[in-house]
C-alpha atoms as a PDB file:
ATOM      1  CA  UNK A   1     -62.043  -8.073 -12.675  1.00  0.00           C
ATOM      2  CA  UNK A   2     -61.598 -11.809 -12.183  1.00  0.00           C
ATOM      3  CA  UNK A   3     -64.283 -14.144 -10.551  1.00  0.00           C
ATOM      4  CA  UNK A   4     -63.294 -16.169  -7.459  1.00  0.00           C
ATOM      5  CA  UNK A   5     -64.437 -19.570  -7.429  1.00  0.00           C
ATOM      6  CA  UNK A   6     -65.361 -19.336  -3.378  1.00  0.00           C
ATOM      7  CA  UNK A   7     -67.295 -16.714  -2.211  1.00  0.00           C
ATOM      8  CA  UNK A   8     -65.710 -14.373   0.026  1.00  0.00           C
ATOM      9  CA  UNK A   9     -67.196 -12.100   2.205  1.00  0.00           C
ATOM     10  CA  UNK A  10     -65.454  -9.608   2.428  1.00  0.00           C
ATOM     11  CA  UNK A  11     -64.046  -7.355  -0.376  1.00  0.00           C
ATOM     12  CA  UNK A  12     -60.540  -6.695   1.566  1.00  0.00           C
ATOM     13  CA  UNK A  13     -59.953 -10.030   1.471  1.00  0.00           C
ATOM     14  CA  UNK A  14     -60.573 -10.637  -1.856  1.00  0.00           C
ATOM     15  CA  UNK A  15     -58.010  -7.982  -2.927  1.00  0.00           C
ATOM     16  CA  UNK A  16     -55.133  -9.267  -0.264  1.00  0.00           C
ATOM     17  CA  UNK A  17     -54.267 -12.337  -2.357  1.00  0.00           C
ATOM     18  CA  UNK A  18     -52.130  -8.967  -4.880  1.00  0.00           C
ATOM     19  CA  UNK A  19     -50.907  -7.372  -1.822  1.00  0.00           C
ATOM     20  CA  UNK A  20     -46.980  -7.153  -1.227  1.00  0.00           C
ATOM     21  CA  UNK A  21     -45.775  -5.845   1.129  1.00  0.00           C
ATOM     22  CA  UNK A  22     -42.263  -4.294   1.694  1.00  0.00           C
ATOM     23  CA  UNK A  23     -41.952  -4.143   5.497  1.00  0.00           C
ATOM     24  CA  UNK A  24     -39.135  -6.779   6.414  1.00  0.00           C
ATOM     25  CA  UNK A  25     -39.868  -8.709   9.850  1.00  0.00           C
ATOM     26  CA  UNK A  26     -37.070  -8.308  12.362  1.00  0.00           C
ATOM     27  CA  UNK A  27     -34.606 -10.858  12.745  1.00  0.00           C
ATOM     28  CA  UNK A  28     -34.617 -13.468  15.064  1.00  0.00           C
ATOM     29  CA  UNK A  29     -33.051 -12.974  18.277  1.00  0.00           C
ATOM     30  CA  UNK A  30     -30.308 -15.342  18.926  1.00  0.00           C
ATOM     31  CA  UNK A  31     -30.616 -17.854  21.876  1.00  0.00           C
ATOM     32  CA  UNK A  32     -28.013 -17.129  24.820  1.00  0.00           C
ATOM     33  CA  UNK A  33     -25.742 -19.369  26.432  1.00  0.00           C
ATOM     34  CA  UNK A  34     -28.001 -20.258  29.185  1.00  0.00           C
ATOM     35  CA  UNK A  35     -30.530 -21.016  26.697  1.00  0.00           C
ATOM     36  CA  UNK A  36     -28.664 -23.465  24.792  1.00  0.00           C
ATOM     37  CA  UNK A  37     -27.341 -24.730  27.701  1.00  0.00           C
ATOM     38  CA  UNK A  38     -30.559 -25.186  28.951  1.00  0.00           C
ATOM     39  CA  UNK A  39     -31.774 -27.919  25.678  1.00  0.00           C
ATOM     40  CA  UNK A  40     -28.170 -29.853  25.507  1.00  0.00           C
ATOM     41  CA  UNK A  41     -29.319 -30.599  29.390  1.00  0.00           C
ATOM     42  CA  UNK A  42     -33.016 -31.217  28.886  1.00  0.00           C
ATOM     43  CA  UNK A  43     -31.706 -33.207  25.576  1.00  0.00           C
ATOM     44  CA  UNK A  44     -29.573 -34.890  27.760  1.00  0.00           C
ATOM     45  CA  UNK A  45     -31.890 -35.763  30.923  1.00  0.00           C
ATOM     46  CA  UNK A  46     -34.129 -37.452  28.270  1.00  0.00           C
ATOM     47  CA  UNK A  47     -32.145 -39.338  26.687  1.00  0.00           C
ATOM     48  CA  UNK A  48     -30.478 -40.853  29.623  1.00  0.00           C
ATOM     49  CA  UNK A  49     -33.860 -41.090  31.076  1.00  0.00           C
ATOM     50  CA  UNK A  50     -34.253 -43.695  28.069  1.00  0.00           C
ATOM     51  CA  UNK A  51     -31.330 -45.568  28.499  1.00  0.00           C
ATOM     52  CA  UNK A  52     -31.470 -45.662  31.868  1.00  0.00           C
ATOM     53  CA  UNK A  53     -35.149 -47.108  31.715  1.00  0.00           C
ATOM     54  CA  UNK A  54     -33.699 -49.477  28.757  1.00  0.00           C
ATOM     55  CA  UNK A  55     -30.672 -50.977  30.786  1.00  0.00           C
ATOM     56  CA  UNK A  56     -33.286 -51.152  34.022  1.00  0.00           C
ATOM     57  CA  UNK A  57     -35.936 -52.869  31.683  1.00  0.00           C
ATOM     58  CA  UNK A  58     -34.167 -55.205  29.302  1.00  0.00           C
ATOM     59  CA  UNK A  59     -33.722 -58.164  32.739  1.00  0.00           C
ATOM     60  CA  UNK A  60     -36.910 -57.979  33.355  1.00  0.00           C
ATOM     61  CA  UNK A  61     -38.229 -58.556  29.769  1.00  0.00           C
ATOM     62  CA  UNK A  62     -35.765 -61.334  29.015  1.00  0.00           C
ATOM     63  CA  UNK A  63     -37.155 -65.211  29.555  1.00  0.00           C
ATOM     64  CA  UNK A  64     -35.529 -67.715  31.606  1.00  0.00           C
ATOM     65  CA  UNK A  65     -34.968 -70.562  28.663  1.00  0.00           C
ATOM     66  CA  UNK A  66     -34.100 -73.580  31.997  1.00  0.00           C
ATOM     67  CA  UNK A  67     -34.666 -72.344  35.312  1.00  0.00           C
ATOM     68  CA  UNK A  68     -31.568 -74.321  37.317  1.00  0.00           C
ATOM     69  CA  UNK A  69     -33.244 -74.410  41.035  1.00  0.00           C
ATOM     70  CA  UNK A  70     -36.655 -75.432  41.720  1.00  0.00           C
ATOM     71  CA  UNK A  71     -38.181 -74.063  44.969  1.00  0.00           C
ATOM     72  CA  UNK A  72     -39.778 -76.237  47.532  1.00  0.00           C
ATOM     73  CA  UNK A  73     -41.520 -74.711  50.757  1.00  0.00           C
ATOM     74  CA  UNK A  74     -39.803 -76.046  54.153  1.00  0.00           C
ATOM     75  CA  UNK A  75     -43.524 -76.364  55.621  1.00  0.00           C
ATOM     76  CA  UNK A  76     -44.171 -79.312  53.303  1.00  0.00           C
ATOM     77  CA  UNK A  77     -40.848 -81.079  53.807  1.00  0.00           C
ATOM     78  CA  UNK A  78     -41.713 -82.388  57.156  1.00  0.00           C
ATOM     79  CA  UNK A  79     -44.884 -84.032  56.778  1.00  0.00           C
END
Protein backbone atom coordinates (compact mmCIF):
# COMPACT_ATOMS: atom_id res chain seq x y z
CA UNK A 1 0.00 0.00 0.00
CA UNK A 2 1.09 3.52 -0.92
CA UNK A 3 2.01 6.28 1.69
CA UNK A 4 0.06 9.58 1.61
CA UNK A 5 2.05 12.54 2.01
CA UNK A 6 -0.84 14.28 4.45
CA UNK A 7 -2.10 12.50 7.14
CA UNK A 8 -5.58 11.58 7.02
CA UNK A 9 -7.67 10.61 9.63
CA UNK A 10 -9.71 8.58 8.61
CA UNK A 11 -9.12 5.29 6.69
CA UNK A 12 -12.44 5.73 4.40
CA UNK A 13 -11.13 8.62 3.20
CA UNK A 14 -7.98 7.52 2.36
CA UNK A 15 -9.42 4.74 0.13
CA UNK A 16 -12.17 7.22 -1.68
CA UNK A 17 -9.53 8.91 -3.85
CA UNK A 18 -9.97 4.80 -6.11
CA UNK A 19 -13.61 4.91 -5.74
CA UNK A 20 -15.86 5.10 -9.01
CA UNK A 21 -18.81 5.13 -8.94
CA UNK A 22 -21.45 4.13 -11.60
CA UNK A 23 -24.64 5.85 -10.39
CA UNK A 24 -25.39 8.67 -13.08
CA UNK A 25 -26.91 12.00 -11.46
CA UNK A 26 -30.26 12.93 -12.94
CA UNK A 27 -30.48 15.41 -15.50
CA UNK A 28 -31.13 18.81 -15.09
CA UNK A 29 -34.55 19.98 -15.17
CA UNK A 30 -35.18 22.43 -17.85
CA UNK A 31 -36.24 26.04 -16.90
CA UNK A 32 -39.99 26.90 -17.98
CA UNK A 33 -41.23 29.69 -19.84
CA UNK A 34 -42.02 31.75 -16.90
CA UNK A 35 -38.64 31.15 -15.72
CA UNK A 36 -36.85 32.41 -18.61
CA UNK A 37 -39.14 34.96 -18.92
CA UNK A 38 -38.54 35.89 -15.62
CA UNK A 39 -34.23 36.66 -16.30
CA UNK A 40 -34.77 38.35 -19.99
CA UNK A 41 -37.00 40.86 -17.59
CA UNK A 42 -34.74 41.07 -14.57
CA UNK A 43 -31.81 41.24 -17.40
CA UNK A 44 -33.69 43.82 -18.80
CA UNK A 45 -34.79 46.06 -15.66
CA UNK A 46 -30.99 46.20 -14.98
CA UNK A 47 -29.76 47.13 -17.74
CA UNK A 48 -32.10 49.91 -18.40
CA UNK A 49 -31.68 50.74 -14.83
CA UNK A 50 -27.99 51.56 -16.13
CA UNK A 51 -28.74 53.47 -18.96
CA UNK A 52 -31.29 55.18 -17.55
CA UNK A 53 -28.94 56.28 -14.56
CA UNK A 54 -26.18 56.96 -17.46
CA UNK A 55 -28.40 59.32 -19.69
CA UNK A 56 -29.74 60.98 -16.12
CA UNK A 57 -26.00 61.29 -14.95
CA UNK A 58 -23.85 62.22 -17.91
CA UNK A 59 -25.42 66.48 -17.55
CA UNK A 60 -24.62 66.54 -14.39
CA UNK A 61 -20.98 65.28 -14.70
CA UNK A 62 -20.20 67.40 -17.74
CA UNK A 63 -18.30 71.02 -17.01
CA UNK A 64 -19.48 74.24 -18.16
CA UNK A 65 -16.14 75.32 -20.34
CA UNK A 66 -17.78 79.59 -20.41
CA UNK A 67 -20.69 80.10 -18.39
CA UNK A 68 -22.71 82.88 -20.79
CA UNK A 69 -24.87 84.72 -17.86
CA UNK A 70 -23.49 85.86 -14.71
CA UNK A 71 -26.00 86.21 -11.82
CA UNK A 72 -26.35 89.31 -9.80
CA UNK A 73 -28.82 89.50 -6.69
CA UNK A 74 -31.63 92.35 -7.18
CA UNK A 75 -31.04 93.25 -3.32
CA UNK A 76 -27.63 94.69 -4.19
CA UNK A 77 -28.66 96.56 -7.33
CA UNK A 78 -30.33 99.31 -5.50
CA UNK A 79 -27.94 100.49 -3.10
Amino acid sequence: MFRRREPVPFAFIAEADKFRSNVAPPPRRRASVGQIAGRWLMGLTVVAGIVGALLIGTPALSQDQSPTTTQHSEASTGR
